[in-house]
Structure formats: structure tokens, C-alpha cells
PDB file of N, CA and C in Angstrom:
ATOM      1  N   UNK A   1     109.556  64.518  83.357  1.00  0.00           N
ATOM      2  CA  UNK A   1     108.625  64.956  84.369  1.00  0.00           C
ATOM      3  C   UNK A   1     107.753  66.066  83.808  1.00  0.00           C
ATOM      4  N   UNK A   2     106.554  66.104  84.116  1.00  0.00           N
ATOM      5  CA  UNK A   2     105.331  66.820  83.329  1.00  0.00           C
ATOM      6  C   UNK A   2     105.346  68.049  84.536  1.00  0.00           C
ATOM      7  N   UNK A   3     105.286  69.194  84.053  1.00  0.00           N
ATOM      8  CA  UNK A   3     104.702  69.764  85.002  1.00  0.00           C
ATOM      9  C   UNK A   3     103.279  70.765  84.953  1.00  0.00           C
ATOM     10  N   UNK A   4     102.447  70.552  85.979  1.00  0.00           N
ATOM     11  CA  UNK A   4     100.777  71.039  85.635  1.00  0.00           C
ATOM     12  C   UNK A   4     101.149  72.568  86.670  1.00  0.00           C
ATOM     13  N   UNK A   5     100.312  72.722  85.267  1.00  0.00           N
ATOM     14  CA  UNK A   5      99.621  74.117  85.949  1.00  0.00           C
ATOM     15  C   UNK A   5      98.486  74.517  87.144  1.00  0.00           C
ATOM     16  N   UNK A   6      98.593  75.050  88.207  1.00  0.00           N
ATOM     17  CA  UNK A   6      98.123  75.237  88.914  1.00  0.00           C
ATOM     18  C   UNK A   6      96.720  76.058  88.651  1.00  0.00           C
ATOM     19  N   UNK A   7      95.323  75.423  89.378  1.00  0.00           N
ATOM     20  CA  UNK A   7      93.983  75.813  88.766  1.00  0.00           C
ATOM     21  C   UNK A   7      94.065  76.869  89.124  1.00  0.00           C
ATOM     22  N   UNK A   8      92.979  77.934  87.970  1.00  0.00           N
ATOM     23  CA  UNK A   8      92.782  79.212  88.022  1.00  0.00           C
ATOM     24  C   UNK A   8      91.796  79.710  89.769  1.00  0.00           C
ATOM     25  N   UNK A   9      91.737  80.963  90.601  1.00  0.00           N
ATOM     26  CA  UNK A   9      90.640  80.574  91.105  1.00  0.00           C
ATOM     27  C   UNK A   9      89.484  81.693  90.269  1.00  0.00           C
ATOM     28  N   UNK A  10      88.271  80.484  90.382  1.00  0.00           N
ATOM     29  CA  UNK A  10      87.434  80.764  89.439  1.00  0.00           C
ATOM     30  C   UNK A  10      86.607  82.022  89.814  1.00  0.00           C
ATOM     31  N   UNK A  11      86.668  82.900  90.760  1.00  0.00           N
ATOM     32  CA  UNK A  11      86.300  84.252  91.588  1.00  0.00           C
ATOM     33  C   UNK A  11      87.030  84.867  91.916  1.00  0.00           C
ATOM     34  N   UNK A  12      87.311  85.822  91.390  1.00  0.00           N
ATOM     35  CA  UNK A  12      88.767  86.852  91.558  1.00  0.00           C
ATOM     36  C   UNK A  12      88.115  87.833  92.870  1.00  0.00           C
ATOM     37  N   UNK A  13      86.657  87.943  93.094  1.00  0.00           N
ATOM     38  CA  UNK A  13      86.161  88.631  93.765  1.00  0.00           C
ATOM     39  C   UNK A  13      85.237  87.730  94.944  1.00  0.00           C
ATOM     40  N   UNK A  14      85.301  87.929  96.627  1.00  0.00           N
ATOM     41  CA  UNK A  14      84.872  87.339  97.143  1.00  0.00           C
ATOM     42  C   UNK A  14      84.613  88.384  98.348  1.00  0.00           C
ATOM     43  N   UNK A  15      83.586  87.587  99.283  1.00  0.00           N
ATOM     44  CA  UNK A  15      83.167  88.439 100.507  1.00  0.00           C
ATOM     45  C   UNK A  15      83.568  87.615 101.978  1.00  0.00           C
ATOM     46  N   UNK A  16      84.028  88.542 102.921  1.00  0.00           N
ATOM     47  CA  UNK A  16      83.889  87.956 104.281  1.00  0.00           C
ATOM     48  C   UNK A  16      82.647  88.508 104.576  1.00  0.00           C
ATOM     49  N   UNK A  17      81.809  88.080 105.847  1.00  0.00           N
ATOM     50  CA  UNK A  17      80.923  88.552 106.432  1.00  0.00           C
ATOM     51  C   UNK A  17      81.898  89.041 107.928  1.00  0.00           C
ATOM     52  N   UNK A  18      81.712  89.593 108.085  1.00  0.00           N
ATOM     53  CA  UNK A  18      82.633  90.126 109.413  1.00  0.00           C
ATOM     54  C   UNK A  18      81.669  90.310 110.817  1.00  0.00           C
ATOM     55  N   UNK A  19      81.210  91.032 110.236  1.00  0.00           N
ATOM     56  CA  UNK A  19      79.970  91.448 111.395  1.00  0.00           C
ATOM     57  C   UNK A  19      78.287  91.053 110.981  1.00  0.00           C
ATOM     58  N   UNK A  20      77.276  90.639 112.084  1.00  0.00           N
ATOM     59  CA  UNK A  20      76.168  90.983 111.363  1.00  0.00           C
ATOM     60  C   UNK A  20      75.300  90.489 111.888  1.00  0.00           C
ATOM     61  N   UNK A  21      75.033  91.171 112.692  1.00  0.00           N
ATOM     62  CA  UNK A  21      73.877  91.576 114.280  1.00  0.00           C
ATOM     63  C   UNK A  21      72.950  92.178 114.305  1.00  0.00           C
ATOM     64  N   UNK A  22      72.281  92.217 115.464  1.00  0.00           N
ATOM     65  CA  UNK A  22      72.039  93.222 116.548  1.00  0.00           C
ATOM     66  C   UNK A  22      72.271  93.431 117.809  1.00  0.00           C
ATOM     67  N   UNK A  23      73.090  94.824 118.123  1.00  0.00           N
ATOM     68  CA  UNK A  23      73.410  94.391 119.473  1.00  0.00           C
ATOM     69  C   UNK A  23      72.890  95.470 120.012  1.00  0.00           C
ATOM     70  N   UNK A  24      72.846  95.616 121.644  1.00  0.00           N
ATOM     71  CA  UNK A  24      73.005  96.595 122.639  1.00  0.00           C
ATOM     72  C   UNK A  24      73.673  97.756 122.267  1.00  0.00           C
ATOM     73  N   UNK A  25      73.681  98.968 122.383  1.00  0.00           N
ATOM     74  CA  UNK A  25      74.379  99.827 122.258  1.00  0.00           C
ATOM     75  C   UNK A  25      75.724  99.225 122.921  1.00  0.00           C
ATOM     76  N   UNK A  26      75.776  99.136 124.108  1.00  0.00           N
ATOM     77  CA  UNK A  26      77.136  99.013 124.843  1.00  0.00           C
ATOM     78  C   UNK A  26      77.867  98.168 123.615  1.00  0.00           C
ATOM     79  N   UNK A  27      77.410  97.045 123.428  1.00  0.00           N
ATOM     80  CA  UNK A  27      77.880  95.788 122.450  1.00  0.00           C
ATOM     81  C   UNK A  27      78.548  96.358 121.089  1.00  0.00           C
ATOM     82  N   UNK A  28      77.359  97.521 120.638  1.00  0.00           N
ATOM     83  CA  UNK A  28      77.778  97.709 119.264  1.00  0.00           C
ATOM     84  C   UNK A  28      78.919  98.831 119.488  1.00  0.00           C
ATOM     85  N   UNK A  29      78.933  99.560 120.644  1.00  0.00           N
ATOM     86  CA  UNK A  29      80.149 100.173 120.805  1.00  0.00           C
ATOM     87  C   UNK A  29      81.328  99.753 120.830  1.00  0.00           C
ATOM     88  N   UNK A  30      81.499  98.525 121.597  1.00  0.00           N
ATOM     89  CA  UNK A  30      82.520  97.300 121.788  1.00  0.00           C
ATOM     90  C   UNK A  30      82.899  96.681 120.378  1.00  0.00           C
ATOM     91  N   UNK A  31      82.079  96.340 119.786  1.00  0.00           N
ATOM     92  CA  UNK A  31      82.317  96.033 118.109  1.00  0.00           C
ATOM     93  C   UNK A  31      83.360  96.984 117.287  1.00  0.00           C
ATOM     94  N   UNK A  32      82.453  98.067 117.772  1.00  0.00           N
ATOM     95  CA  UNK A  32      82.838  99.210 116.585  1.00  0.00           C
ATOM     96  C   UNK A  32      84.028  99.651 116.612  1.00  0.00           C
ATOM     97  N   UNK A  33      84.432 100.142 117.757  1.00  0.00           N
ATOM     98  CA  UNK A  33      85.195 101.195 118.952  1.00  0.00           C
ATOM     99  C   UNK A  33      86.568  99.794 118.448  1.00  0.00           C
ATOM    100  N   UNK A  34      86.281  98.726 119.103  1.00  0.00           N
ATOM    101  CA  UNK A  34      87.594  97.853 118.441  1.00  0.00           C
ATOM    102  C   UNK A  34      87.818  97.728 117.326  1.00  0.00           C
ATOM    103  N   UNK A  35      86.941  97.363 116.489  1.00  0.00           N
ATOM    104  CA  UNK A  35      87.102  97.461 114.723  1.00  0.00           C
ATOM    105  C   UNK A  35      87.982  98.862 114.542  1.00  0.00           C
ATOM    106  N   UNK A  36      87.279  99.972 114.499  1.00  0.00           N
ATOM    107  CA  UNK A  36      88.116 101.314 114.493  1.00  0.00           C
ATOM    108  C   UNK A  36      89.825 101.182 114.881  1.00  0.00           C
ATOM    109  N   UNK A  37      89.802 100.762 116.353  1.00  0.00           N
ATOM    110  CA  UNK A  37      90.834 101.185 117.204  1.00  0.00           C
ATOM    111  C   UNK A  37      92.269 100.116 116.104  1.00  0.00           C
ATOM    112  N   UNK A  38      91.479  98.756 116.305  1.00  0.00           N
ATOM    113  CA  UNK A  38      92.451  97.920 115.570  1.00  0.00           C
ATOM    114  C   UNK A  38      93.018  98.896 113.765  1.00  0.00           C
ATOM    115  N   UNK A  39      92.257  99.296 113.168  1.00  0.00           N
ATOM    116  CA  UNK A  39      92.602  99.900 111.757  1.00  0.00           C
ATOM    117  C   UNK A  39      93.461 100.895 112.321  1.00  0.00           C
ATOM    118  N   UNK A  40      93.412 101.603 112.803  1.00  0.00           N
ATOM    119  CA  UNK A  40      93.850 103.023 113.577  1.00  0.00           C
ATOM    120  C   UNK A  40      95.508 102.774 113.657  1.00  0.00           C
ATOM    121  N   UNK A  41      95.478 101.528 114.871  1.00  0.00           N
ATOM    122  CA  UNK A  41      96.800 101.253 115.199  1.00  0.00           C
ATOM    123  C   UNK A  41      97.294 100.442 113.872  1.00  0.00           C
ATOM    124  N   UNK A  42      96.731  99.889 113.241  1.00  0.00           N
ATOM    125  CA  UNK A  42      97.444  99.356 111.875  1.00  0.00           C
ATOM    126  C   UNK A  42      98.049 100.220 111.477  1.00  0.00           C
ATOM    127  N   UNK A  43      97.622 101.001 110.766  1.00  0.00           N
ATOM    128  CA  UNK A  43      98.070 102.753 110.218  1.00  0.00           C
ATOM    129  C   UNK A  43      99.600 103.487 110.965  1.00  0.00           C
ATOM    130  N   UNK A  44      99.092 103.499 112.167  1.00  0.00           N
ATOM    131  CA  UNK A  44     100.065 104.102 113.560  1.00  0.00           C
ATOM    132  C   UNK A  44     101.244 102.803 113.172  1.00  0.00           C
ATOM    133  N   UNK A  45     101.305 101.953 113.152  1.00  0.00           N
ATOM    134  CA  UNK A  45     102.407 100.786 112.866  1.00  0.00           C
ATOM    135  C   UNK A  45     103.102 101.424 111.673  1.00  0.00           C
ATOM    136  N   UNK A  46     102.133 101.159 110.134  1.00  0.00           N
ATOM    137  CA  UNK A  46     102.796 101.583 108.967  1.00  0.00           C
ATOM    138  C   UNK A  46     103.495 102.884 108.974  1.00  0.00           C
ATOM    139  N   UNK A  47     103.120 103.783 109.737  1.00  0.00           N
ATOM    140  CA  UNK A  47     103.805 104.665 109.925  1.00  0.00           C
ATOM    141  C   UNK A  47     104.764 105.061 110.437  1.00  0.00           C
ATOM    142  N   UNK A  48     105.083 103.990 111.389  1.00  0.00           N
ATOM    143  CA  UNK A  48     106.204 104.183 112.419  1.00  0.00           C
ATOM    144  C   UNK A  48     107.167 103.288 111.923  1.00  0.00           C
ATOM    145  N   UNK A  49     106.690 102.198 110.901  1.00  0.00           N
ATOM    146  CA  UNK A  49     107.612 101.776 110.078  1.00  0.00           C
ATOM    147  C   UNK A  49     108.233 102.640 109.165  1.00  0.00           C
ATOM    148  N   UNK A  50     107.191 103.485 108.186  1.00  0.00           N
ATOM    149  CA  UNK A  50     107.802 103.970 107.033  1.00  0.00           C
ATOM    150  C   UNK A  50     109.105 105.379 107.366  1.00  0.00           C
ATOM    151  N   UNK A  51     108.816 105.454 109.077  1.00  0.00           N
ATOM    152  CA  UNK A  51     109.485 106.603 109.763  1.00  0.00           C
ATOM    153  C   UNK A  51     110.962 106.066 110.076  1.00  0.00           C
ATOM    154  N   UNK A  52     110.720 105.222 110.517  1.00  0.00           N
ATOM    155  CA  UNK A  52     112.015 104.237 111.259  1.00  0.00           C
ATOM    156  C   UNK A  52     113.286 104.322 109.710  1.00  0.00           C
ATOM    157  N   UNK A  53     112.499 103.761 108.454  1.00  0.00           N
ATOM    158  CA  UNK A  53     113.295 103.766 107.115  1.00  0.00           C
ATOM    159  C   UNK A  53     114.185 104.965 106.746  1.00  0.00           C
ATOM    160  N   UNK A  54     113.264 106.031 107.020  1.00  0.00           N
ATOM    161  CA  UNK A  54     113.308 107.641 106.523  1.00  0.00           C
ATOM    162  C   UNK A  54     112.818 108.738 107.527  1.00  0.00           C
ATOM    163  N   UNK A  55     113.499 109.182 108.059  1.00  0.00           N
ATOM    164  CA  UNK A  55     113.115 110.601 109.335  1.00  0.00           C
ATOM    165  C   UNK A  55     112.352 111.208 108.306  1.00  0.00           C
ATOM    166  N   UNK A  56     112.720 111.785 106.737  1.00  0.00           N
ATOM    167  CA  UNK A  56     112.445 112.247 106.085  1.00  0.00           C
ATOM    168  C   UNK A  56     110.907 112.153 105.162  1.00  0.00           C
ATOM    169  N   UNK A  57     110.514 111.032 105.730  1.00  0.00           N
ATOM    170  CA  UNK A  57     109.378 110.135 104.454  1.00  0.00           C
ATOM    171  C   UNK A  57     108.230 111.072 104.778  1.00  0.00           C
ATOM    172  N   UNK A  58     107.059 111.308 103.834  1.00  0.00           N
ATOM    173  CA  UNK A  58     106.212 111.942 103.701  1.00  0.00           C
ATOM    174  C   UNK A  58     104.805 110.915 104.045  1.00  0.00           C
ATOM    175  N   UNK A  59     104.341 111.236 105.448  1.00  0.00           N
ATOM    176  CA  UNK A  59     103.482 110.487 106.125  1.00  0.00           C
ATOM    177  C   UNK A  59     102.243 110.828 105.726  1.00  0.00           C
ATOM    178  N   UNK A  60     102.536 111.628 104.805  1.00  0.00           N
ATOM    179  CA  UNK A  60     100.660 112.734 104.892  1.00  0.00           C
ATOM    180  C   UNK A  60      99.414 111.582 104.364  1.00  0.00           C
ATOM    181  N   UNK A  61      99.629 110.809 103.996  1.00  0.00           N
ATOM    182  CA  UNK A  61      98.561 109.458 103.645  1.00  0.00           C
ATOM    183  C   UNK A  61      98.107 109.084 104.613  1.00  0.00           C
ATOM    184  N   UNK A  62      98.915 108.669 105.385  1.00  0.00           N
ATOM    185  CA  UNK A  62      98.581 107.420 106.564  1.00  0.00           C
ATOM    186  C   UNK A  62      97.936 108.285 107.476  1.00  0.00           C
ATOM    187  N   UNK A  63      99.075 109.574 107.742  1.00  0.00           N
ATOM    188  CA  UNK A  63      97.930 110.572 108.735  1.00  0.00           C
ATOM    189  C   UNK A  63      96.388 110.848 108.383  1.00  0.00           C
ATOM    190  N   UNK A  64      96.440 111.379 107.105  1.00  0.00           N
ATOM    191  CA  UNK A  64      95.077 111.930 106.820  1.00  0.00           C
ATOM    192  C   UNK A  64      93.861 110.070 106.676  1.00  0.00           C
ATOM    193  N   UNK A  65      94.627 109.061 106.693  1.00  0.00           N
ATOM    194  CA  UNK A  65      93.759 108.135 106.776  1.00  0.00           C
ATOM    195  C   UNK A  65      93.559 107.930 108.388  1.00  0.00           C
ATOM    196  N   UNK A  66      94.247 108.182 109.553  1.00  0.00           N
ATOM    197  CA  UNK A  66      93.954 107.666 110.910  1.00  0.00           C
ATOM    198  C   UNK A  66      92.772 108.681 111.282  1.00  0.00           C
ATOM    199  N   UNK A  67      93.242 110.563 110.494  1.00  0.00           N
ATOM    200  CA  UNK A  67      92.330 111.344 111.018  1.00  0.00           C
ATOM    201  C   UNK A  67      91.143 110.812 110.660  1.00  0.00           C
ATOM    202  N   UNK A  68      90.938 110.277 109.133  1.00  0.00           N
ATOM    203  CA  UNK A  68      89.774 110.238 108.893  1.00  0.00           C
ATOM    204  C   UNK A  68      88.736 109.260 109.997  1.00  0.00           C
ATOM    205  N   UNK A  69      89.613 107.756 109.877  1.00  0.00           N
ATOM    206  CA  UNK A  69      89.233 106.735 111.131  1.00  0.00           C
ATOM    207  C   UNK A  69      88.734 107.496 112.453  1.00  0.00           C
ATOM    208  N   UNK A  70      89.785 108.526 113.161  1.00  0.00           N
ATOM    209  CA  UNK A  70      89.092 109.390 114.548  1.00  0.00           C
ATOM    210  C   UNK A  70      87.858 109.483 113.918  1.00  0.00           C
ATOM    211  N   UNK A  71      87.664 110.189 113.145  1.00  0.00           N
ATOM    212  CA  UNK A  71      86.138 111.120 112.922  1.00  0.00           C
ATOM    213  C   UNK A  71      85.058 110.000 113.074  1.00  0.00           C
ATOM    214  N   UNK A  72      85.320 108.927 111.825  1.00  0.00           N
ATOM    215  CA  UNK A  72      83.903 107.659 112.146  1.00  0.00           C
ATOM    216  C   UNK A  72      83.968 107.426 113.215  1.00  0.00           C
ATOM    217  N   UNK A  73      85.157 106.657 113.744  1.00  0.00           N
ATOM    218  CA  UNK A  73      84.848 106.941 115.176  1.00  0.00           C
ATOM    219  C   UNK A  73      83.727 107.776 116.257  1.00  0.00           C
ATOM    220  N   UNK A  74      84.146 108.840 116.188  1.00  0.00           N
ATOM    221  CA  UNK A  74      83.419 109.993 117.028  1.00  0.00           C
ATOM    222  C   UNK A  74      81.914 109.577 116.142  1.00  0.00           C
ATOM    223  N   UNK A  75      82.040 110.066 114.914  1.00  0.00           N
ATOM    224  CA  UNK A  75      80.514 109.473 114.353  1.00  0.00           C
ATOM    225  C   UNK A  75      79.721 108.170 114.766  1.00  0.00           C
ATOM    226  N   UNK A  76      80.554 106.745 114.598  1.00  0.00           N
ATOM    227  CA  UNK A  76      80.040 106.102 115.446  1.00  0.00           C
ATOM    228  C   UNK A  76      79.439 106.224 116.823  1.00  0.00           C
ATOM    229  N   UNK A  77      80.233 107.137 117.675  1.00  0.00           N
ATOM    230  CA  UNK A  77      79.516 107.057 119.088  1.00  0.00           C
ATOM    231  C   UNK A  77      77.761 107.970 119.203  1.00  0.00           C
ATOM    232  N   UNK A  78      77.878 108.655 118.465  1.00  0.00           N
ATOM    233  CA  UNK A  78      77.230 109.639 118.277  1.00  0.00           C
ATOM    234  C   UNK A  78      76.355 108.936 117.811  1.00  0.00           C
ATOM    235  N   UNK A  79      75.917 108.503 117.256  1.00  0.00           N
ATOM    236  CA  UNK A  79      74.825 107.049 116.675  1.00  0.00           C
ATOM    237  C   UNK A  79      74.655 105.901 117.344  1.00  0.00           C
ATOM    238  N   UNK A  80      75.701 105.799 118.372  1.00  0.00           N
ATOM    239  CA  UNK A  80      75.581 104.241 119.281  1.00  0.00           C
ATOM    240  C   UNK A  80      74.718 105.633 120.371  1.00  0.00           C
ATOM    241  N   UNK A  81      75.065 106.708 120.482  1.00  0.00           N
ATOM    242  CA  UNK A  81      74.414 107.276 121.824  1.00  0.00           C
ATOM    243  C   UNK A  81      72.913 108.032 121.387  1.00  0.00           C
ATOM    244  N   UNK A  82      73.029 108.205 120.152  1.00  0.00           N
ATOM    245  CA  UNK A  82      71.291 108.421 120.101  1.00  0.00           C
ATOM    246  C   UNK A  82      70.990 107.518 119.958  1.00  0.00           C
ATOM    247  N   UNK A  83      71.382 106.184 119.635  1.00  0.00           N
ATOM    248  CA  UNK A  83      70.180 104.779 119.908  1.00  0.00           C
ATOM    249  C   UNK A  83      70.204 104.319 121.458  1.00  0.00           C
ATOM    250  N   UNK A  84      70.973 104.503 122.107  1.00  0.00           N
ATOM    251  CA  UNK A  84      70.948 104.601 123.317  1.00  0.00           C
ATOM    252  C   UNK A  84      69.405 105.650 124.395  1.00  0.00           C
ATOM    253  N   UNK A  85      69.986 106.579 123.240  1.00  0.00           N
ATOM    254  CA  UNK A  85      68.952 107.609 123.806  1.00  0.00           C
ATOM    255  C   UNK A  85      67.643 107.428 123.698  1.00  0.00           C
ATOM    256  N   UNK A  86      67.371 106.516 122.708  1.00  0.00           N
ATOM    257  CA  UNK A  86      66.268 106.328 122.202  1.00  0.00           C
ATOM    258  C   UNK A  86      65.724 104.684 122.605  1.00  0.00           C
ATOM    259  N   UNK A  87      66.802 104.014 123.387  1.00  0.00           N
ATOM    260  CA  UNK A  87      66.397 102.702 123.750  1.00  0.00           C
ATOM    261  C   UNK A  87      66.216 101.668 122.504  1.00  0.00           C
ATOM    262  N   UNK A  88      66.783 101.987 121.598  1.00  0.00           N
ATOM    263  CA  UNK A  88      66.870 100.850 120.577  1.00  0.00           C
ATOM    264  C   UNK A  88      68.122 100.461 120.757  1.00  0.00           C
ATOM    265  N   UNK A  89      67.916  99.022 119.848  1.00  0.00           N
ATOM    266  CA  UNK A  89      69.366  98.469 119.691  1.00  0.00           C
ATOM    267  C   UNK A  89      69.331  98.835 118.194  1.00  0.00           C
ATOM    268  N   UNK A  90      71.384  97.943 117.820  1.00  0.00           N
ATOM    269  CA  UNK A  90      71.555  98.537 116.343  1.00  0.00           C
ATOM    270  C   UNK A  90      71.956  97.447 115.817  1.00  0.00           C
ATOM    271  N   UNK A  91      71.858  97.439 114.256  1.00  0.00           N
ATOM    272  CA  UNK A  91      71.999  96.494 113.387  1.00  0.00           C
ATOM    273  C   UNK A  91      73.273  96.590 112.862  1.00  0.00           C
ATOM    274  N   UNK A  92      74.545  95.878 112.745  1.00  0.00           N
ATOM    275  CA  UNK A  92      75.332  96.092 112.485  1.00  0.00           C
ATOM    276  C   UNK A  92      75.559  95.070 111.295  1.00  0.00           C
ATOM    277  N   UNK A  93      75.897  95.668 109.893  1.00  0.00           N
ATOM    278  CA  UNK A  93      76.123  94.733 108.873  1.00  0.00           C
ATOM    279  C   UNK A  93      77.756  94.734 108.448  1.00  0.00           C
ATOM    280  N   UNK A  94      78.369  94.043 108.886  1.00  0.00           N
ATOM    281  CA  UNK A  94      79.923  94.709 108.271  1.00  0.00           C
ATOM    282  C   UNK A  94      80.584  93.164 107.363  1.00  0.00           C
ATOM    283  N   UNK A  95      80.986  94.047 105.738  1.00  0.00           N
ATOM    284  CA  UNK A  95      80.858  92.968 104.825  1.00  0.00           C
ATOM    285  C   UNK A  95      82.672  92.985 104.260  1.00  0.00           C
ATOM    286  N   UNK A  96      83.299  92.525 104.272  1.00  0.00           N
ATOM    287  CA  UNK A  96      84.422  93.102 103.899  1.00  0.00           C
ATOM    288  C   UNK A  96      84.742  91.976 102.129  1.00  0.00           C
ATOM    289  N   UNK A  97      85.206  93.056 101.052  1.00  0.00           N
ATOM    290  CA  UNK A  97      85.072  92.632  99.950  1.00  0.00           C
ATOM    291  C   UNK A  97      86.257  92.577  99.314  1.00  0.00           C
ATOM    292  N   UNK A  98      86.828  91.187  99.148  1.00  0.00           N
ATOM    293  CA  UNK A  98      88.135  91.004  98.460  1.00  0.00           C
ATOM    294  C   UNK A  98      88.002  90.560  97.102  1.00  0.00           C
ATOM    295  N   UNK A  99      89.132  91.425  96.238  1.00  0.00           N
ATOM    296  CA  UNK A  99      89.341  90.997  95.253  1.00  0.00           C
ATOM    297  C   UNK A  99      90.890  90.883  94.971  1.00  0.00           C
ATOM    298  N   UNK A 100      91.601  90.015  93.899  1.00  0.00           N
ATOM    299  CA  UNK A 100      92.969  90.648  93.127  1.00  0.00           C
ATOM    300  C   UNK A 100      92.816  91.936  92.685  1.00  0.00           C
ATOM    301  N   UNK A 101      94.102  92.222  92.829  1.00  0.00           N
ATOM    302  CA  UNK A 101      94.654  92.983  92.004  1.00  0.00           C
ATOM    303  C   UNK A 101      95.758  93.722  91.326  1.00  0.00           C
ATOM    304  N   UNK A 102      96.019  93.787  90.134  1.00  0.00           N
ATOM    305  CA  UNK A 102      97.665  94.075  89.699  1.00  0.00           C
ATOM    306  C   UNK A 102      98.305  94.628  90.575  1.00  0.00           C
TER     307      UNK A 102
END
């Protein structure tokens, strides 16, 4: 019995398009505000996993990554509410970029 090797894939590097609009303020808040919230609680999970393992484990990563998430957050609104203010809508491009890696 021969056995084959399985093909290489020929792009180690590839793109989703995730987002890529224009919406309403309200809309692009709804976009955003969930995009955020979902990463946020990802984080809040890994953490409450790596806690559950070890009372002891050193969280300071995951924290200083959720704080950072709050802040765009708050930044996001702050940009959904001066286009608001200003009666435009917003362009939202969101590209997410996968590659391997060791």
C-alpha cells in the first residue's frame, strides 16, 4: 500500500473580509459594540479558564488586553457619535488576516 502525501496549501497567508459597508451610525455601533463585546468576553472566558487551573496564575495579559478592547471601544463610540453629530454615515472596512504559524 502506497501512501501519498497530502498537498501543500499553496498560501500560507489569506484574508477574511468580515465587515465592509456603510452604515448608519446606530448600525455601525451595532457592528462595532458586538465585534468588541464578543473579543472582550473571549478574553473574560480565557481567563476564567486559566483561573479555574491556578488561583495563583498570572492574568496580567489577558487583563491588560480586555482593558485595552474597553478603550477602542469607548473610542469607537466617540467616532460613531461625532458622525452622528455631523449626520454622516461610516465606512466600515474590517479585514481579518490569517496566516500559519510555528
Amino acid at each position: 500500500m502506497e501512501t501519498k502525501e497530502l498537498p501543500k496549501v499553496k498560501k500560507e497567508q489569506r484574508t477574511i473580509q468580515l465587515v465592509d459597508g456603510t452604515f448608519t451610525p446606530s448600525e455601525a455601533s451595532d457592528v462595532i459594540t458586538a465585534l468588541i463585546d464578543e473579543k472582550i468576553n473571549f478574553h473574560k472566558i480565557q481567563r476564567l479558564q486559566l483561573w479555574e487551573g491556578n488561583h495563583k496564575c498570572n492574568t496580567n495579559g489577558l487583563d491588560g488586553r480586555i482593558e485595552e478592547l474597553i478603550k477602542e471601544k469607548q473610542l469607537a463610540k466617540e467616532i460613531i457619535n461625532e458622525a452622528r453629530s455631523k449626520g454622516a454615515n461610516i465606512a466600515i472596512n474590517g479585514t481579518l488576516s490569517l496566516k500559519f504559524v510555528d
